[in-house]
Protein backbone atom coordinates (compact mmCIF):
# COMPACT_ATOMS: atom_id res chain seq x y z
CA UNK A 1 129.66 118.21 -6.54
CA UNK A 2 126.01 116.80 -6.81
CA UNK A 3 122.97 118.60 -5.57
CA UNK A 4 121.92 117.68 -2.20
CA UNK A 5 119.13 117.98 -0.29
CA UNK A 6 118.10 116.30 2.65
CA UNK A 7 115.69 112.91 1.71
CA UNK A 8 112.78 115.01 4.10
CA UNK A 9 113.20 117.75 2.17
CA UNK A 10 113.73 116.63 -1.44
CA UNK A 11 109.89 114.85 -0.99
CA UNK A 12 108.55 117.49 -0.08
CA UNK A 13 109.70 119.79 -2.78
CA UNK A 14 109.10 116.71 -5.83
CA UNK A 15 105.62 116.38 -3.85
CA UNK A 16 104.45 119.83 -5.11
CA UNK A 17 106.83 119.91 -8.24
CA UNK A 18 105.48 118.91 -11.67
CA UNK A 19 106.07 115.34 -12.70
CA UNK A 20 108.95 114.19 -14.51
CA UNK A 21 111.39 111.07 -15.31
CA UNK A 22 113.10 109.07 -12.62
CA UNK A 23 115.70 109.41 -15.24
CA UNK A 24 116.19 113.18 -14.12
CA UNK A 25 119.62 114.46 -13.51
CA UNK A 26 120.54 117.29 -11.01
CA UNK A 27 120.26 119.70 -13.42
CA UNK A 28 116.99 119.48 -14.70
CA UNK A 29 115.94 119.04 -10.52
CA UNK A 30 117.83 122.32 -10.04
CA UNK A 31 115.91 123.88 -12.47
CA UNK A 32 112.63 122.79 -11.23
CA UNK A 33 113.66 124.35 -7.63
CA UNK A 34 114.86 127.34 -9.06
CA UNK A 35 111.82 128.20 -10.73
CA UNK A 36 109.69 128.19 -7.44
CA UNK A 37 112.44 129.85 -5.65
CA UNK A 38 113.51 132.66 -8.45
CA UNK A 39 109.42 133.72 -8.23
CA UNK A 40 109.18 133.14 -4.98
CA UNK A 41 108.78 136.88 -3.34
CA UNK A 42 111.46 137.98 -0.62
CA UNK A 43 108.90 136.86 2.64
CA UNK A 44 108.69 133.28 1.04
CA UNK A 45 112.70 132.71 0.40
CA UNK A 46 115.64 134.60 1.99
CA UNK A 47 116.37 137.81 0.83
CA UNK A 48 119.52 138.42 -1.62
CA UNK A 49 122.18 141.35 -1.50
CA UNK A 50 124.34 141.74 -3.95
CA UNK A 51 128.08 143.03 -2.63
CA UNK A 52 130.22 144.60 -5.53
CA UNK A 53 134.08 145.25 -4.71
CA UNK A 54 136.03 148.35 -5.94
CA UNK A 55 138.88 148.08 -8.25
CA UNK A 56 138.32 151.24 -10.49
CA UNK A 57 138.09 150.51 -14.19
CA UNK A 58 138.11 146.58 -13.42
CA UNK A 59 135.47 147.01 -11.12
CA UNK A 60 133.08 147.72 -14.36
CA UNK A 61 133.15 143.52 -14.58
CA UNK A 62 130.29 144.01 -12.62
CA UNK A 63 127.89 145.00 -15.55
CA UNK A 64 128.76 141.62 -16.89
CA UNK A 65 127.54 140.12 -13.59
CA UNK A 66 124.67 141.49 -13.46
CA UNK A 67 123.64 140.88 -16.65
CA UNK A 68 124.31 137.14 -16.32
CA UNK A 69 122.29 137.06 -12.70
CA UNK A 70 119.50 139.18 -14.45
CA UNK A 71 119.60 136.71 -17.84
CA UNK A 72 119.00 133.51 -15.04
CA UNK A 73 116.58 135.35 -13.27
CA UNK A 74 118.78 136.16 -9.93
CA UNK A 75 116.61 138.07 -7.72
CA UNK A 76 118.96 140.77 -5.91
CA UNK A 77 116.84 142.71 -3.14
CA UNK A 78 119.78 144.87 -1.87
CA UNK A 79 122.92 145.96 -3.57
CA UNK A 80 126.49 147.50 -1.64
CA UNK A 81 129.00 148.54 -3.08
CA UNK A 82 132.60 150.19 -2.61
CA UNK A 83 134.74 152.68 -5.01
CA UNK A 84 133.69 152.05 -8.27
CA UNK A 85 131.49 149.14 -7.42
CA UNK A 86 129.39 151.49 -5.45
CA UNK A 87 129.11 154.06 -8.71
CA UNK A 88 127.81 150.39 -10.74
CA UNK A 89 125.92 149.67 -7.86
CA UNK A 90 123.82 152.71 -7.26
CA UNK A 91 123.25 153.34 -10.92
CA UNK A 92 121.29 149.72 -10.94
CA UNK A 93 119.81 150.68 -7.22
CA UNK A 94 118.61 153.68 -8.98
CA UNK A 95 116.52 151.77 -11.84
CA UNK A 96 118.94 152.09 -14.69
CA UNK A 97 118.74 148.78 -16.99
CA UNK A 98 121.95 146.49 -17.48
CA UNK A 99 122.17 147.99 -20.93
CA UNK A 100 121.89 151.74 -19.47
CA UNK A 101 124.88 151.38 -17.05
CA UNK A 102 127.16 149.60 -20.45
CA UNK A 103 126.44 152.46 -22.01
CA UNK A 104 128.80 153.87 -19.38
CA UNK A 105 132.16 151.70 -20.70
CA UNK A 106 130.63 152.21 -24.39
CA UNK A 107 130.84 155.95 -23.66
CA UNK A 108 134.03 156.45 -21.02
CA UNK A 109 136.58 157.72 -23.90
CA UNK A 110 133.27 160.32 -24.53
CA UNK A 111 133.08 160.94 -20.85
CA UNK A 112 136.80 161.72 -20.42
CA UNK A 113 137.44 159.58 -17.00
CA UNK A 114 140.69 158.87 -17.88
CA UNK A 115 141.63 162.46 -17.97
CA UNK A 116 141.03 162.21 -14.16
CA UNK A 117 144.29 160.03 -13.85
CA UNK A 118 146.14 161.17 -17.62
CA UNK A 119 145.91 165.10 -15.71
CA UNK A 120 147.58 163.82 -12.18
CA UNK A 121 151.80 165.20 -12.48
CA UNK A 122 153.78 164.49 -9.74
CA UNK A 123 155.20 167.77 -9.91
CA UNK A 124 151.87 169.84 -10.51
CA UNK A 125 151.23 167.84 -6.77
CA UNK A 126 154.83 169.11 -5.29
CA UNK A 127 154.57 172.38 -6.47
CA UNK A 128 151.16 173.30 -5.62
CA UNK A 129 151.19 171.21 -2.16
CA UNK A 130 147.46 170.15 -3.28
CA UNK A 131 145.46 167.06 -4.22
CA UNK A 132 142.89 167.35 -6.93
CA UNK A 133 139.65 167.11 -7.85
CA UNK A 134 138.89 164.18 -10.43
CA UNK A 135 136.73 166.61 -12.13
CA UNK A 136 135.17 163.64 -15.24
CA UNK A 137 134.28 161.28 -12.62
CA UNK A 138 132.33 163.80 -10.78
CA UNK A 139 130.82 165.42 -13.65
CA UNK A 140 129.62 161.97 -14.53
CA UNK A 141 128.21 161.41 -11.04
CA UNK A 142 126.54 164.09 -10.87
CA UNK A 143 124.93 163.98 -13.96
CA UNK A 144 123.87 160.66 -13.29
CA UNK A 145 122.74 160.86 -10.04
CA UNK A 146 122.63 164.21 -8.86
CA UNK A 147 119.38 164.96 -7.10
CA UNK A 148 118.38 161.31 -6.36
CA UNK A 149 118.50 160.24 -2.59
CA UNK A 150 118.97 156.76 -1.15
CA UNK A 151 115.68 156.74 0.11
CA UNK A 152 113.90 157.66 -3.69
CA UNK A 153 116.19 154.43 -5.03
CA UNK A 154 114.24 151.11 -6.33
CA UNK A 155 116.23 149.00 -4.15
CA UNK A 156 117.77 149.67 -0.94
CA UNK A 157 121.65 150.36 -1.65
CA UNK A 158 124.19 151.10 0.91
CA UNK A 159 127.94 151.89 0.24
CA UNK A 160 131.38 152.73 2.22
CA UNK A 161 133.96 155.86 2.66
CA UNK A 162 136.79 156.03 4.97
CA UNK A 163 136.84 159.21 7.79
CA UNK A 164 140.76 160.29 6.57
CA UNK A 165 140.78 161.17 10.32
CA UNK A 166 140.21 158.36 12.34
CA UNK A 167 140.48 155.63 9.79
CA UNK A 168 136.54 154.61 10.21
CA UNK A 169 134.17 152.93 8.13
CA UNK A 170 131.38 154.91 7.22
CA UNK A 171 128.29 153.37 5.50
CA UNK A 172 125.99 155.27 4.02
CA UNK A 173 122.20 154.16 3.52
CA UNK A 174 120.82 157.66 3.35
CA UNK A 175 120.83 161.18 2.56
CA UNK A 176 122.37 162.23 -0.45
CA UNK A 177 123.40 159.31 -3.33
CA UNK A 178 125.98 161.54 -5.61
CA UNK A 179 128.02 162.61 -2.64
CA UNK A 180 128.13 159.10 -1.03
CA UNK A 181 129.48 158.06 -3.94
CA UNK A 182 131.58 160.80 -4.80
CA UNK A 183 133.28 160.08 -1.28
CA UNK A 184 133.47 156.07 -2.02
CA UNK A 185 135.09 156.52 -5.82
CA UNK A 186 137.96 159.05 -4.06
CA UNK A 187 141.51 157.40 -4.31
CA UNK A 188 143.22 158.65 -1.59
CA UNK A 189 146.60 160.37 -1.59
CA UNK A 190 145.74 161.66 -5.40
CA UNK A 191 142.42 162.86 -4.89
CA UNK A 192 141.03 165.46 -2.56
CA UNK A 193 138.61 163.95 0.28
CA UNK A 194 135.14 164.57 0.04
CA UNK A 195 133.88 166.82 3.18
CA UNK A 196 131.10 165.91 4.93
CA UNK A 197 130.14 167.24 8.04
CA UNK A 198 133.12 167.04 10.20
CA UNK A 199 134.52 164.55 8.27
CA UNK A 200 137.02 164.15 5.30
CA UNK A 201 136.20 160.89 3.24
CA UNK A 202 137.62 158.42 0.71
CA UNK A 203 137.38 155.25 -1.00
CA UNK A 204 136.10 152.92 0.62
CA UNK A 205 137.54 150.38 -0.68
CA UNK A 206 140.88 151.02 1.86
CA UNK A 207 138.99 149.83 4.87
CA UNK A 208 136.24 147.57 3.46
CA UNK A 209 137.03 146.22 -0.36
CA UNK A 210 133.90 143.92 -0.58
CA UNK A 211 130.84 145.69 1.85
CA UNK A 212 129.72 142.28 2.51
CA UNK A 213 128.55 143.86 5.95
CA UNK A 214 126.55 146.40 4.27
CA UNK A 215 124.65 143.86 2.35
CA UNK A 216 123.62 142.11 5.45
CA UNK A 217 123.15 145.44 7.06
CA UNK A 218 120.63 146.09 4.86
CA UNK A 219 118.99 143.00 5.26
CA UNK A 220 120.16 140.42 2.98
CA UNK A 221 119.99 137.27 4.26
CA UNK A 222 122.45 135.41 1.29
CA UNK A 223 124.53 137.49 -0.10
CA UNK A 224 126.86 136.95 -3.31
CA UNK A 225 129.59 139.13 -3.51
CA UNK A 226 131.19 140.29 -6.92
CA UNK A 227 134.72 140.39 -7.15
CA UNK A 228 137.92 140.96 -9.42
CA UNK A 229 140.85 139.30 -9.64
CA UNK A 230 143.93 140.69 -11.28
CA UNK A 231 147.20 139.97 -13.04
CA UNK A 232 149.40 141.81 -10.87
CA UNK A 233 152.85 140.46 -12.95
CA UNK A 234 153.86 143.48 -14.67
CA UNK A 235 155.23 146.38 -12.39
CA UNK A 236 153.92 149.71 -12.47
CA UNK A 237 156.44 152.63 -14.58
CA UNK A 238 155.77 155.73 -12.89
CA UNK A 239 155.02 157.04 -9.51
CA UNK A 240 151.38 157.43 -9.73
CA UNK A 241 150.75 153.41 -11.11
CA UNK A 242 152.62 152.60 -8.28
CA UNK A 243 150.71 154.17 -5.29
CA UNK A 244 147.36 152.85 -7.20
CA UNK A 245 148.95 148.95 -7.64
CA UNK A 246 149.85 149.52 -3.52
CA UNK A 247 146.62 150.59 -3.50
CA UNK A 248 144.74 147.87 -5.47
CA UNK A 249 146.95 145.08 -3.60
CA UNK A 250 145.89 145.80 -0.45
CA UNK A 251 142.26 145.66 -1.17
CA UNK A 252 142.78 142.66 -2.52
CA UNK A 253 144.25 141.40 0.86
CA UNK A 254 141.28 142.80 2.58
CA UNK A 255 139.11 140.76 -0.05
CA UNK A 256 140.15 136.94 1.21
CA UNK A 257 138.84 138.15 4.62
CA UNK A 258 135.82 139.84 3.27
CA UNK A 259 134.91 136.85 0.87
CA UNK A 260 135.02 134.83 4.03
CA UNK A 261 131.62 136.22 5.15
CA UNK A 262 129.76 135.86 1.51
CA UNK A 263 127.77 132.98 1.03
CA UNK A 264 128.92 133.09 -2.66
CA UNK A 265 131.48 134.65 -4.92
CA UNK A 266 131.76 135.44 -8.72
CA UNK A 267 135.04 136.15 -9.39
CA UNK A 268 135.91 137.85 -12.68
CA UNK A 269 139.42 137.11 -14.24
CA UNK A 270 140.46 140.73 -15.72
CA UNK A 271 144.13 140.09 -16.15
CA UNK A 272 146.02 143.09 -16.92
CA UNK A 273 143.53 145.86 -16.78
CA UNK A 274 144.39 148.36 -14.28
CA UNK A 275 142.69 150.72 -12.26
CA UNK A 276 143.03 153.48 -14.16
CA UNK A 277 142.56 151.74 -18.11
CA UNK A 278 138.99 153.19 -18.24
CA UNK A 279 139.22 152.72 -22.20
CA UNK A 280 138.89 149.04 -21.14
CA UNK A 281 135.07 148.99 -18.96
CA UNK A 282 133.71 147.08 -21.86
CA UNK A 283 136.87 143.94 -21.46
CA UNK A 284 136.15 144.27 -18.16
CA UNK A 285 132.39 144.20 -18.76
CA UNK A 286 133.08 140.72 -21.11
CA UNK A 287 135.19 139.09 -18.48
CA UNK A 288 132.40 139.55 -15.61
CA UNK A 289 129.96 138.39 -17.85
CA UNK A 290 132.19 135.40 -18.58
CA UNK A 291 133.06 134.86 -15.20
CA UNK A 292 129.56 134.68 -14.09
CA UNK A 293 127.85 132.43 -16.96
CA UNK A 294 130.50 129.98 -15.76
CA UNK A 295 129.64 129.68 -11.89
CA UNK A 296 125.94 130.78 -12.42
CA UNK A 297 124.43 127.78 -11.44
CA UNK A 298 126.83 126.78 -8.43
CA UNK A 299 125.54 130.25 -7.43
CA UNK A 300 121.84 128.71 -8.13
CA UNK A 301 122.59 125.43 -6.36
CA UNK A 302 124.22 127.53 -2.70
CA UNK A 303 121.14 129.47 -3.05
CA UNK A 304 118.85 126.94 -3.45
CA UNK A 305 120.47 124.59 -0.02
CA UNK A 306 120.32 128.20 1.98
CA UNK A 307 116.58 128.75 0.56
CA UNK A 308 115.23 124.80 1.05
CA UNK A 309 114.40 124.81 4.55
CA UNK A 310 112.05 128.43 4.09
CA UNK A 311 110.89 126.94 0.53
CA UNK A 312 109.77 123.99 1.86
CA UNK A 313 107.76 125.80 4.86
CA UNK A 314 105.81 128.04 2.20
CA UNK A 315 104.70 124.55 0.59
């Protein structure tokens, strides 16, 4: 589909753009527009959130995405996130670089996360009538963002739990960052809820898989939502990839409502990585990255319609 503008509008913007060919195509246009509008700051174009959906170890496609809106010169003003895209999300909320946060999937066989899902036995559950703690993935969280708050972050950053009790969304946009996110990365039914208050949480991703809400919540005025998509073929062999594909599939049914309200989407083809392959963030990393080169300038162009009308007032 050709870039469109209105004929009004269009004037107006070549009026005060720098003079080129007649012989210009849409791209080099699109460009010229996305120049203004990229250094444009948040009071002269719309504001952006970024929304990044769970998935566990897929969910680390999400580096790749945002080092593909960071190469084009994206600006993201507020980031959400759920289960493990609320761990990518605050570490880049926080101020860690693109690189910084790949240095997670470089480093997850270091970091032991798998061990979180190698050391769950169905019969250590049975026999001990208890869930447990997924000891790496806290570790990590802590040491990553222990001590930081929401309000100390360098962009605002929201992200969702579920109350175990009443089956409620709960976002979080302040107070402590590590235990938000604890609660949002815990699977329930294999790992213990995180207490807060009154209330026992879990991942978020259950109730709300891509916080498109939150972004807006925040207040992003476009927001592009990051999400995975998987190869869900080949059936789970035990007892424990089963209730994490049930899991995984019904977030993905909440997903086609939740991409709905997004005014874009980057989907990242992962195929057969599963929640729990955490010896695969950096495939999942490539595939995001892929996934977003490909549709980064329809992403440019949907911006760029929603932004025309502001851009042109700032003229």
């Amino acid at each position: 589909m050709r870039f469109l503008l209105t004929i009004t509008t269009l004037a107006l913007v070549l009026a005060a753009a720098p003079a080129f060919s007649q012989e210009t195509d849409d791209d080099v246009l699109r460009d010229t527009l996305w120049t203004r509008a990229a250094s444009a700051g948040p009071g002269s174009r719309p504001t952006v959130g970024l929304a990044l959906s769970g998935g566990g170890a897929r969910a680390f496609a999400h580096t790749g995405v945002l080092e593909a809106l960071e190469y084009a010169g994206f600006p993201v003003d507020y980031v959400s996130g759920t289960s493990m895209g609320s761990l990518i999300g605050s570490l880049y909320a926080s101020g860690q670089s693109v690189d910084e946060i790949w240095g997670f999937g470089r480093n997850a066989d270091k970091l032991k996360v798998s061990r979180d899902f190698k050391n769950i036995k169905l019969l250590r559950l049975l026999i001990t009538d208890k869930l447990i703690t997924p000891t790496y993935i806290d570790r990590f969280i802590d040491g990553s963002l222990g001590g930081l708050s929401f309000s100390g972050l360098k962009k605002p950053f929201a992200c969702t739990a579920m109350d175990m009790r009443s089956g409620e969304k709960i976002i979080f946009t302040e107070g402590s960052l590590s235990m938000a996110v604890r609660a949002s990365v815990t699977l329930p039914g294999i790992f213990a809820p995180v207490q807060y208050r009154q209330r026992y949480l879990v991942d978020g991703g259950v109730v709300d898989f891509i916080p498109v809400d939150a972004a807006r919540g925040l207040g992003a005025d476009w927001v592009l939502a990051s999400v995975t998509e998987s190869d869900y073929g080949q059936m789970p062999d035990n007892v424990l990839m089963s209730l994490l594909h049930v899991i995984d599939i019904r977030g993905s049914l909440l997903a086609l409502a939740s991409e709905k309200k997004a005014d874009f989407v980057v989907k990242s083809e992962v195929g057969d990585i599963s929640v729990a392959d955490f010896n695969r963030c950096v495939e999942a990393g490539e595939a995001g990255l892929t996934g977003a080169s490909r549709s980064i300038n329809a992403a440019k162009e949907a911006f760029l319609v929603f932004s025309a009308p502001r851009l042109v007032e700032k003229l």
